[in-house]
Protein backbone atom coordinates (compact mmCIF):
# COMPACT_ATOMS: atom_id res chain seq x y z
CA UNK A 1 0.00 0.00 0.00
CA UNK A 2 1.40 3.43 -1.21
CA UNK A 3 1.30 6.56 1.43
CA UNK A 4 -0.55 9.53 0.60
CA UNK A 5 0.99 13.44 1.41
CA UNK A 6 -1.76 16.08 3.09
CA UNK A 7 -2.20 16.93 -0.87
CA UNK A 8 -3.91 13.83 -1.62
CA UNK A 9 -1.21 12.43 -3.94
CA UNK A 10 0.98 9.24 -3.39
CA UNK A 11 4.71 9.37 -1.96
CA UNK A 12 5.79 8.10 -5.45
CA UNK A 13 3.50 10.91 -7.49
CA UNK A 14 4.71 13.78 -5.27
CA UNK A 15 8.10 12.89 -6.24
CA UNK A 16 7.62 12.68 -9.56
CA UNK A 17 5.98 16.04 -9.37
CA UNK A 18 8.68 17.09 -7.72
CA UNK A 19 11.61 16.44 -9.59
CA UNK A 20 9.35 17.71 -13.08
CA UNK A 21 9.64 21.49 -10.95
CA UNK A 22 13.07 21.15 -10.25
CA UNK A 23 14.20 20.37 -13.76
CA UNK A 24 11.38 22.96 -14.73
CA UNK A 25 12.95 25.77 -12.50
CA UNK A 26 16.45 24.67 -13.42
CA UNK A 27 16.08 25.24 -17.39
CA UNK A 28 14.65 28.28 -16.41
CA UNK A 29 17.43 29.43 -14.51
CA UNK A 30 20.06 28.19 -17.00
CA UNK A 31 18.33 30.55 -19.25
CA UNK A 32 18.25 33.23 -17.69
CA UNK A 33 22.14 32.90 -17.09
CA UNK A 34 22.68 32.60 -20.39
CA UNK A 35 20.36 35.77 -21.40
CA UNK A 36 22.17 37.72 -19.01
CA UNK A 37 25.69 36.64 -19.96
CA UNK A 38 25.58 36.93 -23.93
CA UNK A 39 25.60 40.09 -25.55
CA UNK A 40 22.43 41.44 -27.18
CA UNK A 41 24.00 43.42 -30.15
CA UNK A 42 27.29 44.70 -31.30
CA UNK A 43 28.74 47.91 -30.82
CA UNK A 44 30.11 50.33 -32.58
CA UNK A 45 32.88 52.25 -32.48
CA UNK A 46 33.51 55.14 -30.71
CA UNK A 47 34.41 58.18 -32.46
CA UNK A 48 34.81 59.27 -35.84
CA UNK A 49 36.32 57.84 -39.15
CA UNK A 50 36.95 60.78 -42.25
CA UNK A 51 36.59 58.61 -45.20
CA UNK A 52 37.50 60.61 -48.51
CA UNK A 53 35.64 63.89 -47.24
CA UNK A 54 32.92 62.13 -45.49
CA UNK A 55 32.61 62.25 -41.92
CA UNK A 56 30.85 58.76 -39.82
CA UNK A 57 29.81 59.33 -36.58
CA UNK A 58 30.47 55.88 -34.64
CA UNK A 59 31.15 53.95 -37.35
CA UNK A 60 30.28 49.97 -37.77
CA UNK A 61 30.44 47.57 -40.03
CA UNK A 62 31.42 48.28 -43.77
CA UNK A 63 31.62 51.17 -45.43
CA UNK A 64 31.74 50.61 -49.37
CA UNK A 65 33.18 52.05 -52.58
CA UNK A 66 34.96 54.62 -51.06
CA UNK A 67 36.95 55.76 -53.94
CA UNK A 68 34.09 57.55 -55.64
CA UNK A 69 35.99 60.35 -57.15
CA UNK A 70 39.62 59.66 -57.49
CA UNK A 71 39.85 62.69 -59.98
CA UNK A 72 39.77 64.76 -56.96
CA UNK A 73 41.64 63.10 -54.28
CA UNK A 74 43.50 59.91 -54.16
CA UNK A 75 41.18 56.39 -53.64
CA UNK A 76 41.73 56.08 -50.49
CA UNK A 77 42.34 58.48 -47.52
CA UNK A 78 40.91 58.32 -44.22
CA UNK A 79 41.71 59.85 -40.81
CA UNK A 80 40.52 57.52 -37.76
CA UNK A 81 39.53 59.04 -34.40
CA UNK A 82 37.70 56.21 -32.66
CA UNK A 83 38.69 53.42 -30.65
CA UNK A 84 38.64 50.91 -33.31
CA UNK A 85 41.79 49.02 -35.78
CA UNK A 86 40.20 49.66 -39.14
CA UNK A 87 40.80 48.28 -42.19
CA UNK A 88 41.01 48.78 -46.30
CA UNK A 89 40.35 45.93 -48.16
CA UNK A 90 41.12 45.56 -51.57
CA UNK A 91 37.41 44.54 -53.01
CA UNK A 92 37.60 41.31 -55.42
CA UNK A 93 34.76 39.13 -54.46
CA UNK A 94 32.08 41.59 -52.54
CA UNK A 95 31.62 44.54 -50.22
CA UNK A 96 34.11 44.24 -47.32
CA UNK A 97 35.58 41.07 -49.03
CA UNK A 98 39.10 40.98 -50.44
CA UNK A 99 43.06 41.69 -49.39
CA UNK A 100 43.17 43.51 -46.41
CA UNK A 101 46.03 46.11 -48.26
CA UNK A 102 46.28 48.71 -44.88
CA UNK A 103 45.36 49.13 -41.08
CA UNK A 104 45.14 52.18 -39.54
CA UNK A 105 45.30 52.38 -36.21
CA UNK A 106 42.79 54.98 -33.23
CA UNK A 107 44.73 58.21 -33.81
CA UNK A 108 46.34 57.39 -37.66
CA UNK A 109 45.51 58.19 -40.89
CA UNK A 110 46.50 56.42 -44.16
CA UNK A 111 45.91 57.10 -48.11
CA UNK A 112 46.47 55.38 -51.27
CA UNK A 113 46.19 55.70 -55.07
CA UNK A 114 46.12 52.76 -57.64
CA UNK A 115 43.46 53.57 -60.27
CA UNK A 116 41.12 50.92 -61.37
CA UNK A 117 40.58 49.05 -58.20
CA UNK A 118 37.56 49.63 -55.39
CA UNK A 119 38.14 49.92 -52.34
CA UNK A 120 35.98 49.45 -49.30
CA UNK A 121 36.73 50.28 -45.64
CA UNK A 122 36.18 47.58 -42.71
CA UNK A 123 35.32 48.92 -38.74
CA UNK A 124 34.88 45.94 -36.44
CA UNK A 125 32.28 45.45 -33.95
CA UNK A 126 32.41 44.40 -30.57
């Protein structure tokens, strides 16, 4: 003969009942952790980056064609005050995708002139 709990259920169903809470509470916890541990978007940098006359408030991300007029200044030349490592990447298969050719570090500035090519300018995100 099974025992019964003051809720009316057997020792054996309370358990059960029991341990389906615990595991419940558990994956909910375990979630929540991992909500509150992994970062909800990525950020931008912080600063600015003077592409070829153009000025980008906290930049991100890529930044394409940027040799639009090499009649009037050379196809590349940027000035970077954020806190990012950017990059200019040769393009040959897409936007942002190609030989990195230059880095240019918070603080630097670079420039470059080979006619023909595109060029499009890289600004990670954290």
């Amino acid at each position: 003969m099974s025992h019964m709990t003051k809720s009316g259920l057997s020792t054996r169903a309370w358990r059960k009942n029991t341990l389906r809470l615990a595991a419940r509470v558990g994956s909910f916890a375990a979630s929540l952790i991992l909500v509150i541990t992994t970062p909800t978007s990525a950020h931008a940098a912080t600063g600015v980056l003077h592409v070829n006359g153009v000025w980008h408030l906290d930049p991100s991300g890529c930044i394409q064609r940027i040799n639009k007029n090499p009649r009037y200044w050379p196809d590349w030349d940027i000035v970077n005050h954020t806190d990012r490592t950017v990059q200019v990447i040769l393009r040959k298969i897409g936007p942002c995708r190609g030989e990195i050719i230059w880095e240019i570090v918070p603080g630097g500035q670079g420039g470059g002139r080979e006619y023909d090519e595109t060029y499009d300018v890289w600004v990670p995100t954290y």
